[in-house]
C-alpha atoms as a PDB file:
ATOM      1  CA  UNK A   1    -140.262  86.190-160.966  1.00  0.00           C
ATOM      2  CA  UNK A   2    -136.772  86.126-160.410  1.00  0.00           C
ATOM      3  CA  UNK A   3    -134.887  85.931-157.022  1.00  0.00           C
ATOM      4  CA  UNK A   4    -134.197  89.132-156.397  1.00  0.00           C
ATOM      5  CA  UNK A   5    -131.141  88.646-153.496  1.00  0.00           C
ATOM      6  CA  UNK A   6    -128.188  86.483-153.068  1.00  0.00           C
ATOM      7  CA  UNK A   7    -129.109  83.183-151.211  1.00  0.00           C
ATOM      8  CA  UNK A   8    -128.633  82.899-147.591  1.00  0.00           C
ATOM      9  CA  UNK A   9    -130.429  79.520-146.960  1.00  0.00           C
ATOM     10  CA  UNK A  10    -131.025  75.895-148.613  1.00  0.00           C
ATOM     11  CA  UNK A  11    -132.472  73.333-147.574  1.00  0.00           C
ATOM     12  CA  UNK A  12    -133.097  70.185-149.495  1.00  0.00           C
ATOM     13  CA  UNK A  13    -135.516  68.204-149.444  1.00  0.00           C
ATOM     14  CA  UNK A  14    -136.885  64.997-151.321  1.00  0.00           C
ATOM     15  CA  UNK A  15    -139.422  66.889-152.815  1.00  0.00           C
ATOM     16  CA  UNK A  16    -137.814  70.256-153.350  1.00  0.00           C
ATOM     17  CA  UNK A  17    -135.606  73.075-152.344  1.00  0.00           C
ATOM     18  CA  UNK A  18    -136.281  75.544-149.738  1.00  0.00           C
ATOM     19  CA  UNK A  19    -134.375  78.595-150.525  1.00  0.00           C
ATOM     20  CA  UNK A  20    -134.516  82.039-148.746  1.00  0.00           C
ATOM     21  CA  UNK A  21    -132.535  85.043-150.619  1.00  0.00           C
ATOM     22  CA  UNK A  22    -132.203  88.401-149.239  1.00  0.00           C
ATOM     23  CA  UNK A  23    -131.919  91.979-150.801  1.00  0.00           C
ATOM     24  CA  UNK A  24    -132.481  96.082-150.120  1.00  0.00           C
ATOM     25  CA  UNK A  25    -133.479  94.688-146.255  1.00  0.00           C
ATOM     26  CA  UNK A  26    -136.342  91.953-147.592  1.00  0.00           C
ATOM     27  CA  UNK A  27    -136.356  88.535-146.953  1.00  0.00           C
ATOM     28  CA  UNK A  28    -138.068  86.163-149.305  1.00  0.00           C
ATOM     29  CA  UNK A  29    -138.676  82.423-149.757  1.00  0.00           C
ATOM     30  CA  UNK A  30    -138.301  80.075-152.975  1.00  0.00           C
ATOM     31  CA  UNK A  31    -140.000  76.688-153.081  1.00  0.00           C
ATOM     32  CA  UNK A  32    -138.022  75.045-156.226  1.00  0.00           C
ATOM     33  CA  UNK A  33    -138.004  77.817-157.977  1.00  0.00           C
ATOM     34  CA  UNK A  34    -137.091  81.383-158.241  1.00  0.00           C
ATOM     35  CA  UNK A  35    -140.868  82.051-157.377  1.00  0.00           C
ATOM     36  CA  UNK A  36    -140.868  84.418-154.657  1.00  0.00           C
ATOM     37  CA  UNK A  37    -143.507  82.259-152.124  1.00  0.00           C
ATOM     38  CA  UNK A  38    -143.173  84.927-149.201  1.00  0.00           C
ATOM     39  CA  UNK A  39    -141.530  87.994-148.226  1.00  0.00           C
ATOM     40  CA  UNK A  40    -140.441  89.488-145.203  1.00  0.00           C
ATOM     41  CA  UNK A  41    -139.170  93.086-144.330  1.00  0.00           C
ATOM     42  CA  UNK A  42    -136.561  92.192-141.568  1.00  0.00           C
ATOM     43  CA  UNK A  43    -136.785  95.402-139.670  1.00  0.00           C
ATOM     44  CA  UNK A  44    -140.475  94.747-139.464  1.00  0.00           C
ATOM     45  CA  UNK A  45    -141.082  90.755-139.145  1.00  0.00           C
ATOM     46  CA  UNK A  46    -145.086  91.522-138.441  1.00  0.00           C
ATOM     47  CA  UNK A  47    -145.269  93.466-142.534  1.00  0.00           C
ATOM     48  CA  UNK A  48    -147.346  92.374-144.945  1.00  0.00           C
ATOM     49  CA  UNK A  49    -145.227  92.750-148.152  1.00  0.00           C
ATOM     50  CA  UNK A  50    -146.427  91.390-150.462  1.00  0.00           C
ATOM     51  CA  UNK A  51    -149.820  92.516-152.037  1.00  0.00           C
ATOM     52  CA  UNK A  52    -151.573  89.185-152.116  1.00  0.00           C
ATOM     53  CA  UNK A  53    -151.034  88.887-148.730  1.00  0.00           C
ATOM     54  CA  UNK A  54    -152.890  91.599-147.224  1.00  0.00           C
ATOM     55  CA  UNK A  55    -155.705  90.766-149.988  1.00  0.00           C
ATOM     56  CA  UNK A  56    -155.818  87.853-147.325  1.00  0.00           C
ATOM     57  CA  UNK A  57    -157.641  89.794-144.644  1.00  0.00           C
ATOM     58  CA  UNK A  58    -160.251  91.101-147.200  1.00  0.00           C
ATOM     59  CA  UNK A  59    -162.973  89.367-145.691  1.00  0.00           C
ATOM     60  CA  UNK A  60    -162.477  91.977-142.605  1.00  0.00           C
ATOM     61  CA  UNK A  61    -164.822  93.803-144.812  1.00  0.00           C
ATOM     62  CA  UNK A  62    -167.649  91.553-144.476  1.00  0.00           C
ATOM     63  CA  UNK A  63    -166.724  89.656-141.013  1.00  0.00           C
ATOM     64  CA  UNK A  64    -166.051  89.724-137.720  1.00  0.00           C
ATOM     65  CA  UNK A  65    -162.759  89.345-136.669  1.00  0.00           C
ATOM     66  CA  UNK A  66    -162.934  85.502-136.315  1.00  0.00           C
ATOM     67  CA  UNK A  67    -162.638  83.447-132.943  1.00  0.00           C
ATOM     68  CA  UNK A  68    -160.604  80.156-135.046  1.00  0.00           C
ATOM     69  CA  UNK A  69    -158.540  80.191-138.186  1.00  0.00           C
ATOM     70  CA  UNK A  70    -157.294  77.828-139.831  1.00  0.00           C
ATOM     71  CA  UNK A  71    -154.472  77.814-142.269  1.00  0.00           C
ATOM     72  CA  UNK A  72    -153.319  75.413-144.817  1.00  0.00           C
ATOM     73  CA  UNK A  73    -149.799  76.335-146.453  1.00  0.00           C
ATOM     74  CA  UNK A  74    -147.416  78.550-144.246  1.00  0.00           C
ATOM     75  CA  UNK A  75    -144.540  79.768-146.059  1.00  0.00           C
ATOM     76  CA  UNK A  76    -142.513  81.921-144.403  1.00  0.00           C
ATOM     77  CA  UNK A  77    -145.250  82.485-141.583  1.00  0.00           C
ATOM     78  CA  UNK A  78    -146.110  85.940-143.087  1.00  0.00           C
ATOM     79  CA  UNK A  79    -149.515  85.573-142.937  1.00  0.00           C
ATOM     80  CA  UNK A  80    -149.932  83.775-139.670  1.00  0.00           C
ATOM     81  CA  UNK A  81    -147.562  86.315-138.082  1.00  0.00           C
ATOM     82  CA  UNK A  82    -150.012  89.377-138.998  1.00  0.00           C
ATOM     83  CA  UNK A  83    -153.060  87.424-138.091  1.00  0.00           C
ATOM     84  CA  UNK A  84    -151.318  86.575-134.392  1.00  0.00           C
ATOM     85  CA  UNK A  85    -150.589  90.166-133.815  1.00  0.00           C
ATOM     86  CA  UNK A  86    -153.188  92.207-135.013  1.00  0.00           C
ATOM     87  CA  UNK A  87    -156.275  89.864-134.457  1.00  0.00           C
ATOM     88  CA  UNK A  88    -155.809  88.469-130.679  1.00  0.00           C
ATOM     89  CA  UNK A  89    -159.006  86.727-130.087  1.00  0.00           C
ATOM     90  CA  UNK A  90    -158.226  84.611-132.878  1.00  0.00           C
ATOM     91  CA  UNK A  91    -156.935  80.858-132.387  1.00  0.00           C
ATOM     92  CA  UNK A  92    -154.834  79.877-135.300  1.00  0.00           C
ATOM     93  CA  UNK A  93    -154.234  76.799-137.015  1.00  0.00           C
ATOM     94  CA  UNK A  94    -151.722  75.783-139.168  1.00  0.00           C
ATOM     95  CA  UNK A  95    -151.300  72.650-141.321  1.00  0.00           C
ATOM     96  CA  UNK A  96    -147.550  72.299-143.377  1.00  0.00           C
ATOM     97  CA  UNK A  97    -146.459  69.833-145.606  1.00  0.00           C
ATOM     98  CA  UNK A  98    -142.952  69.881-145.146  1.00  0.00           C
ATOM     99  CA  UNK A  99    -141.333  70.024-141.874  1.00  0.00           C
ATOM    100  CA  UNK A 100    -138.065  71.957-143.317  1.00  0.00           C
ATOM    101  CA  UNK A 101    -140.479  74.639-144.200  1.00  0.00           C
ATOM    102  CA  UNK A 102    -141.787  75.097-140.544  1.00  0.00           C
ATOM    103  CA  UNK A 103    -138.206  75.434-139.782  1.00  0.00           C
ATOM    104  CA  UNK A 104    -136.976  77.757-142.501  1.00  0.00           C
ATOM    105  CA  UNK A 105    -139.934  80.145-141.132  1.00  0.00           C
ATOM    106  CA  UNK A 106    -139.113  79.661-137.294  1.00  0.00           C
ATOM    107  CA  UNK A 107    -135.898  80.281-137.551  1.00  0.00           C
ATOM    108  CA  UNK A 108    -135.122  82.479-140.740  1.00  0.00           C
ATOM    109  CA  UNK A 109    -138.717  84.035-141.010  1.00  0.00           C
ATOM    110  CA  UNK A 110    -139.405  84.796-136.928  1.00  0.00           C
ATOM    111  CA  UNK A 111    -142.422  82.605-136.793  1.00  0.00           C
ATOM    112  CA  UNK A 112    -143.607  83.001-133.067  1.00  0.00           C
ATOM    113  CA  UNK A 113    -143.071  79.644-131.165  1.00  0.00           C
ATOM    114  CA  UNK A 114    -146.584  77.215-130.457  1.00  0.00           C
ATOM    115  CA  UNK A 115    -149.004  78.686-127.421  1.00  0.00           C
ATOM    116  CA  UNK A 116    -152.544  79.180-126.576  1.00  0.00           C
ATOM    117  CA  UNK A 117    -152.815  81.001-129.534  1.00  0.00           C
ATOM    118  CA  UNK A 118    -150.938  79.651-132.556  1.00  0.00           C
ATOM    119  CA  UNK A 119    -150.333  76.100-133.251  1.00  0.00           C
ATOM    120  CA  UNK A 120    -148.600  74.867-136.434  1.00  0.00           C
ATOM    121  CA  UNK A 121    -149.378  71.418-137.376  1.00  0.00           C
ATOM    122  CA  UNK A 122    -146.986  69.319-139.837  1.00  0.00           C
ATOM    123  CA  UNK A 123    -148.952  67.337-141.951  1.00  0.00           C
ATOM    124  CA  UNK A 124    -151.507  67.239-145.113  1.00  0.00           C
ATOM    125  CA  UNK A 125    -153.804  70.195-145.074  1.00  0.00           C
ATOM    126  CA  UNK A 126    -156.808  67.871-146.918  1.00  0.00           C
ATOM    127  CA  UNK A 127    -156.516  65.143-144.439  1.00  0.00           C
ATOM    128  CA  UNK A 128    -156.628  68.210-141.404  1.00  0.00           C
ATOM    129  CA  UNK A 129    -159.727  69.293-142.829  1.00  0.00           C
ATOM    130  CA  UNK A 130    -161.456  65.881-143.918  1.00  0.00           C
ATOM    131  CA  UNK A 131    -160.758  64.655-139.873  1.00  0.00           C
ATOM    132  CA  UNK A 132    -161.421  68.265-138.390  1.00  0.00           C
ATOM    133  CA  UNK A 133    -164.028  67.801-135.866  1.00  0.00           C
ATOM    134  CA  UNK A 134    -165.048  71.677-134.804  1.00  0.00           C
ATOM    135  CA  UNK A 135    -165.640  74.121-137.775  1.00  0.00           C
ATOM    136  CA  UNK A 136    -164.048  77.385-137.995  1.00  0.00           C
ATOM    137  CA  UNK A 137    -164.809  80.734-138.963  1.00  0.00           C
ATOM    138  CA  UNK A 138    -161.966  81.320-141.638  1.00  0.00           C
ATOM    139  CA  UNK A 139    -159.875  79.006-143.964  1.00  0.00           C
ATOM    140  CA  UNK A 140    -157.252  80.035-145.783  1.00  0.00           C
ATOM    141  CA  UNK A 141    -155.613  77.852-148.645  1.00  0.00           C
ATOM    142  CA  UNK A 142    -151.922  79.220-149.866  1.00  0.00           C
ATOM    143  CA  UNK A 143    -150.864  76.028-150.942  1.00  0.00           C
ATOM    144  CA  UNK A 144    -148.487  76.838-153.568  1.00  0.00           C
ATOM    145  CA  UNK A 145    -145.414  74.866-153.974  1.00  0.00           C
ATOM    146  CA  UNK A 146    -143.034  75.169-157.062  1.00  0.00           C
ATOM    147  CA  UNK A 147    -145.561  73.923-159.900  1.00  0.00           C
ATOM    148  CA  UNK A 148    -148.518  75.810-158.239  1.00  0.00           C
ATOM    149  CA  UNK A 149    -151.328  74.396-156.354  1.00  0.00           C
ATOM    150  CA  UNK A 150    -151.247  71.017-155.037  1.00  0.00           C
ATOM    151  CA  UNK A 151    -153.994  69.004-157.164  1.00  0.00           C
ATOM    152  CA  UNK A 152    -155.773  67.486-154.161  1.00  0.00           C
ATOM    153  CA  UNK A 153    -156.193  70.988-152.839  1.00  0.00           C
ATOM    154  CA  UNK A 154    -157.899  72.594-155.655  1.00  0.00           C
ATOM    155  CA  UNK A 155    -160.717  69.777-156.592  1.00  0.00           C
ATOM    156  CA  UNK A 156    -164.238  70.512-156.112  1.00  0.00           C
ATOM    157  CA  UNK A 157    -164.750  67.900-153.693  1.00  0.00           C
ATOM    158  CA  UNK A 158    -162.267  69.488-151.343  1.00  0.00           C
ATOM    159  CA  UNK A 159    -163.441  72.934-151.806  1.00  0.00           C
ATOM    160  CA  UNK A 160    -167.282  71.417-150.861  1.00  0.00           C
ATOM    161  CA  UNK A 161    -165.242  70.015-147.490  1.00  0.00           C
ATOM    162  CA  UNK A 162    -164.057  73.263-146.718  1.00  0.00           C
ATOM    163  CA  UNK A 163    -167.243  74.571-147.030  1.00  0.00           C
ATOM    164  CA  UNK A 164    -168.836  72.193-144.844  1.00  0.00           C
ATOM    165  CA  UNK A 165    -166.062  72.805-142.157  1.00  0.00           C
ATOM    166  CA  UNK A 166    -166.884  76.139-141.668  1.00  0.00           C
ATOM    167  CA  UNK A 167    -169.317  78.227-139.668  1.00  0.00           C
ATOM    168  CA  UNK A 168    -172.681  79.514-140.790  1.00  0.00           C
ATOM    169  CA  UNK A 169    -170.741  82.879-141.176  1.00  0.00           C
ATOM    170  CA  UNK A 170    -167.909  81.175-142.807  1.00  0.00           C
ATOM    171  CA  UNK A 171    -165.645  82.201-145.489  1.00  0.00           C
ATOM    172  CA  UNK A 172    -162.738  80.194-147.362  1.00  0.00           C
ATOM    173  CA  UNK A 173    -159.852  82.440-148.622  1.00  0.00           C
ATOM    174  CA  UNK A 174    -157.870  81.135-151.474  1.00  0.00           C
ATOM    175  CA  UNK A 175    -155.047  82.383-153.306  1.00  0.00           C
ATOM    176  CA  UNK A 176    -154.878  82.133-156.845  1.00  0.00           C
ATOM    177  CA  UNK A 177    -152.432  83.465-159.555  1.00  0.00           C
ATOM    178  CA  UNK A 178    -154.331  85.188-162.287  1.00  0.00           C
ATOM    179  CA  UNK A 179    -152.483  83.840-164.823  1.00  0.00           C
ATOM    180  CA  UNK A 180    -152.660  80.249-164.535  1.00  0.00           C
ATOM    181  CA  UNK A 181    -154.193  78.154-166.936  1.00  0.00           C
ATOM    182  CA  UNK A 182    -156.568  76.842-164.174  1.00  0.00           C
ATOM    183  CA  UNK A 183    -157.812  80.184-162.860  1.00  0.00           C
ATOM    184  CA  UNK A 184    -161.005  79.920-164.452  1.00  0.00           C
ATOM    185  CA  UNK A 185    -161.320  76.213-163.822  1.00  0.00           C
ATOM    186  CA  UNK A 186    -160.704  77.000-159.897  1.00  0.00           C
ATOM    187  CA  UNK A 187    -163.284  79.833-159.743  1.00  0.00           C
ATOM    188  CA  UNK A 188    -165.616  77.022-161.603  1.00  0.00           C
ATOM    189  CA  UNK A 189    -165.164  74.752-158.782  1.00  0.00           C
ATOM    190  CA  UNK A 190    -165.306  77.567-156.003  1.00  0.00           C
ATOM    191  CA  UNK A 191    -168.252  79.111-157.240  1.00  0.00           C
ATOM    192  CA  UNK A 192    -170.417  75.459-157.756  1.00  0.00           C
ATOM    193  CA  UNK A 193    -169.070  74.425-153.815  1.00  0.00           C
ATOM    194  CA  UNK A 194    -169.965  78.279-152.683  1.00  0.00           C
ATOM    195  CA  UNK A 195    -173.718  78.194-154.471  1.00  0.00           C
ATOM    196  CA  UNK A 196    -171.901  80.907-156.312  1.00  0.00           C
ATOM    197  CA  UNK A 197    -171.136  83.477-153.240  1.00  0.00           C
ATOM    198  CA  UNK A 198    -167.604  83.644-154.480  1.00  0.00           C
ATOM    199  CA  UNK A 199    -165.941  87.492-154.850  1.00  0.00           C
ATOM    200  CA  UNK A 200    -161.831  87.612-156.484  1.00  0.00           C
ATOM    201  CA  UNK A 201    -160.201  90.868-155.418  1.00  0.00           C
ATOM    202  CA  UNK A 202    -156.763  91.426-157.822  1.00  0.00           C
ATOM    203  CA  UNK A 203    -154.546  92.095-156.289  1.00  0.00           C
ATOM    204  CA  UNK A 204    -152.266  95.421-157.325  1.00  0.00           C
ATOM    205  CA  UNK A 205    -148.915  94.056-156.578  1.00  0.00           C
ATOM    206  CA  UNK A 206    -147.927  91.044-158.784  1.00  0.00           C
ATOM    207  CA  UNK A 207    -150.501  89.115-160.431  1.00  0.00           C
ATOM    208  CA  UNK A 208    -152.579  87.490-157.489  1.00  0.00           C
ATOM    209  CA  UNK A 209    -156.129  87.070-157.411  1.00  0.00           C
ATOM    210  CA  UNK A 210    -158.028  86.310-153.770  1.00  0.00           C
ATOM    211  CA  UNK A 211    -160.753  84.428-154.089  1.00  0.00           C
ATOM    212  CA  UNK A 212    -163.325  85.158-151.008  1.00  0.00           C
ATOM    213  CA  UNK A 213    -165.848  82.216-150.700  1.00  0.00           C
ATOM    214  CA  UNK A 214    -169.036  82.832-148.446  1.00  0.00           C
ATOM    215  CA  UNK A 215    -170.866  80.243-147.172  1.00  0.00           C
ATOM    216  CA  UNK A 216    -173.735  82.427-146.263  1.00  0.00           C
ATOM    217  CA  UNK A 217    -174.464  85.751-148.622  1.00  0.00           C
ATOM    218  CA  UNK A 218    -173.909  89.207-147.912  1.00  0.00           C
ATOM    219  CA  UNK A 219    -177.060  90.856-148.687  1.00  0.00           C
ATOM    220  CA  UNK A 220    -175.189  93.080-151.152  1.00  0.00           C
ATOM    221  CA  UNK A 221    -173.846  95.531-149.307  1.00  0.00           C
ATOM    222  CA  UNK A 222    -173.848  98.936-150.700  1.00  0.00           C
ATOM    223  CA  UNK A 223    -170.837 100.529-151.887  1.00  0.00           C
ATOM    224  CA  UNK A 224    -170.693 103.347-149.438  1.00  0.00           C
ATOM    225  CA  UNK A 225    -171.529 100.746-146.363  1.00  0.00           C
ATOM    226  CA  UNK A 226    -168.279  99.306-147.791  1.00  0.00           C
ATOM    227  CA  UNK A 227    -166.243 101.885-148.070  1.00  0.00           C
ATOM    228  CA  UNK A 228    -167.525 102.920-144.855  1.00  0.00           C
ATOM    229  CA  UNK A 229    -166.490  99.856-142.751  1.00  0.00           C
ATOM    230  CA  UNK A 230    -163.318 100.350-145.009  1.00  0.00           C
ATOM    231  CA  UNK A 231    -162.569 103.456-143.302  1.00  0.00           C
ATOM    232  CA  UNK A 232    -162.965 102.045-139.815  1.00  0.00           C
ATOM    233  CA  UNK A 233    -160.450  99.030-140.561  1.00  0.00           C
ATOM    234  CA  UNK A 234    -157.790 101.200-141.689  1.00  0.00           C
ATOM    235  CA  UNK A 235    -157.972 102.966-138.452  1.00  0.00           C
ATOM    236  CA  UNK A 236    -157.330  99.252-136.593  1.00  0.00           C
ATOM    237  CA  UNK A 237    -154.936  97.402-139.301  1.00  0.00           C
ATOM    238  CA  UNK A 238    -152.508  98.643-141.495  1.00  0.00           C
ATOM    239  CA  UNK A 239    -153.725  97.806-144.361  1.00  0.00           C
ATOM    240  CA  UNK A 240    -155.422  99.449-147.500  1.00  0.00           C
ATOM    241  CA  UNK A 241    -158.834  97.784-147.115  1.00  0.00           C
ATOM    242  CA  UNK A 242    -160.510 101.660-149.122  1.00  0.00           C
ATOM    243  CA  UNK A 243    -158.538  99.730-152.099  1.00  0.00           C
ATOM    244  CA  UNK A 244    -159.712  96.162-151.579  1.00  0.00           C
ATOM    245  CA  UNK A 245    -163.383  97.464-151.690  1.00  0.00           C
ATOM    246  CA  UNK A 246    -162.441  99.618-155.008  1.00  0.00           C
ATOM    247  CA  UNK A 247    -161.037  96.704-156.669  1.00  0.00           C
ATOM    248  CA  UNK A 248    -163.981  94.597-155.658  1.00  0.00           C
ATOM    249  CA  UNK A 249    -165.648  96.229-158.800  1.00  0.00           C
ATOM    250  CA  UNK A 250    -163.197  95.001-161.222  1.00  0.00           C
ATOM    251  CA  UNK A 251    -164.114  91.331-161.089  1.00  0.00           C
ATOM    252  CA  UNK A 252    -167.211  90.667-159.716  1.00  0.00           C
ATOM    253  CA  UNK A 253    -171.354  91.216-160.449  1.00  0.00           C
ATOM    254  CA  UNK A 254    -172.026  94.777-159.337  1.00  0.00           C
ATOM    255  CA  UNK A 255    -174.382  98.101-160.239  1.00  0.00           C
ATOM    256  CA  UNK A 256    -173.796 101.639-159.298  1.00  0.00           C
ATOM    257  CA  UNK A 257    -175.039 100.816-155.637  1.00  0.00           C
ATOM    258  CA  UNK A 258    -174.273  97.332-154.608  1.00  0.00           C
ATOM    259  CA  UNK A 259    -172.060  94.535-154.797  1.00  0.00           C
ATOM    260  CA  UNK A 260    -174.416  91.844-155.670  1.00  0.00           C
ATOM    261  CA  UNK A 261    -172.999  88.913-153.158  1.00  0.00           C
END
């Protein structure tokens, strides 16, 4: 995709470039590359723009809001900004790579400073969850830099460690892009470390596809249980959860009743 704004930040780095353009009000980050990585509406920090992003919090419709999350990848902070305001039981974690990212999102992005709640760690997101000592109840992998997903975060072996860091109610949120030539290999590799309890919601903006990863089933809920409990989230977030349980159908094993998960 191409930047859409003129640039009003760069920051170099040995690795890459950390650009942030602006236009029409919306903020977005670059990694390398006139990839949009994350946007931001500055008149309202806390929005979800982009459509992958509120794909994210798909696993509302099958969890509890969760008591620990833990992030790998932050971007411009969009996603751990929504998460801090709208779920506030939940202790977040966040692991970055690069330091000048963590800065471009505190300072350009509105990234709440560290407290009780939020904590964002500088360092590599494998070796986080390889030493983490507690599980947690969500992950969620948005690794991408500027030639996609970073290879040690996308092997089998990692996605089985993530799957053994979480809780029996666990789930592991990934964010693809639907048309990389790895998509199906990364499903592959999701699906053998999730005994195959993996669901991919497209999502409608862009070409993004969520993978949801269970590490315990669902017992196939029906589809009018889901859009029932989709109901009741849109009345607590602000977000379009009656479309994430449409669009559940369009990728995933499924009758005229259930969603077989």
């Amino acid at each position: 995709m191409r930047r859409f704004g003129k640039r009003v930040h760069k920051s170099p780095h040995e690795e890459v470039v950390v650009d942030v353009s602006e236009k029409d009000g919306i903020r977005s980050l670059h990694l390398g590359s006139e990839a949009i990585q994350s946007s931001m509406r500055v008149r309202d920090p806390y929005e979800l723009v982009l459509g992958y992003s509120r794909c994210m919090f798909s696993f509302l419709l099958f969890r509890e809001p969760p008591r620990n999350m833990l992030m790998v990848g932050l971007g411009g902070g969009s996603i751990a900004k929504f998460a801090y305001k709208h779920l506030p039981e939940t202790r977040i974690v966040v692991v970055e790579l690069l330091p000048q990212i963590v800065s471009v999102a505190r300072s350009m992005f509105f990234l709440p400073p560290d407290d009780e709640r939020l904590q964002v760690i500088v360092g590599d997101g494998a070796d986080h969850i390889e030493n983490m000592v507690n599980p947690v109840d969500v992950i969620m992998l948005d690794a991408y830099g500027a030639t996609g997903i970073a290879e040690p975060l996308s092997t089998e072996d990692f996605f089985g460690r993530c799957r053994d860091h979480l809780t029996p109610e666990g789930v592991l949120m990934v964010n693809l892009w639907g048309s990389d030539s790895r998509f199906n290999a990364y499903v592959d590799r999701l699906s053998r470390a999730f005994d195959g309890l993996v669901l991919c919601l497209p999502a409608r903006q862009r070409g993004n596809v969520t993978a949801l990863c269970f590490k315990r089933g669902c017992n196939s809920p029906t589809w009018s249980a889901l859009t029932e409990k989709a109901l009741e989230l849109e009345q607590r977030y602000p977000l379009e959860f009656a479309e994430f349980a449409s669009d559940l159908s369009r990728m995933n094993v499924h009758n005229d009743r259930r969603l077989l998960i």
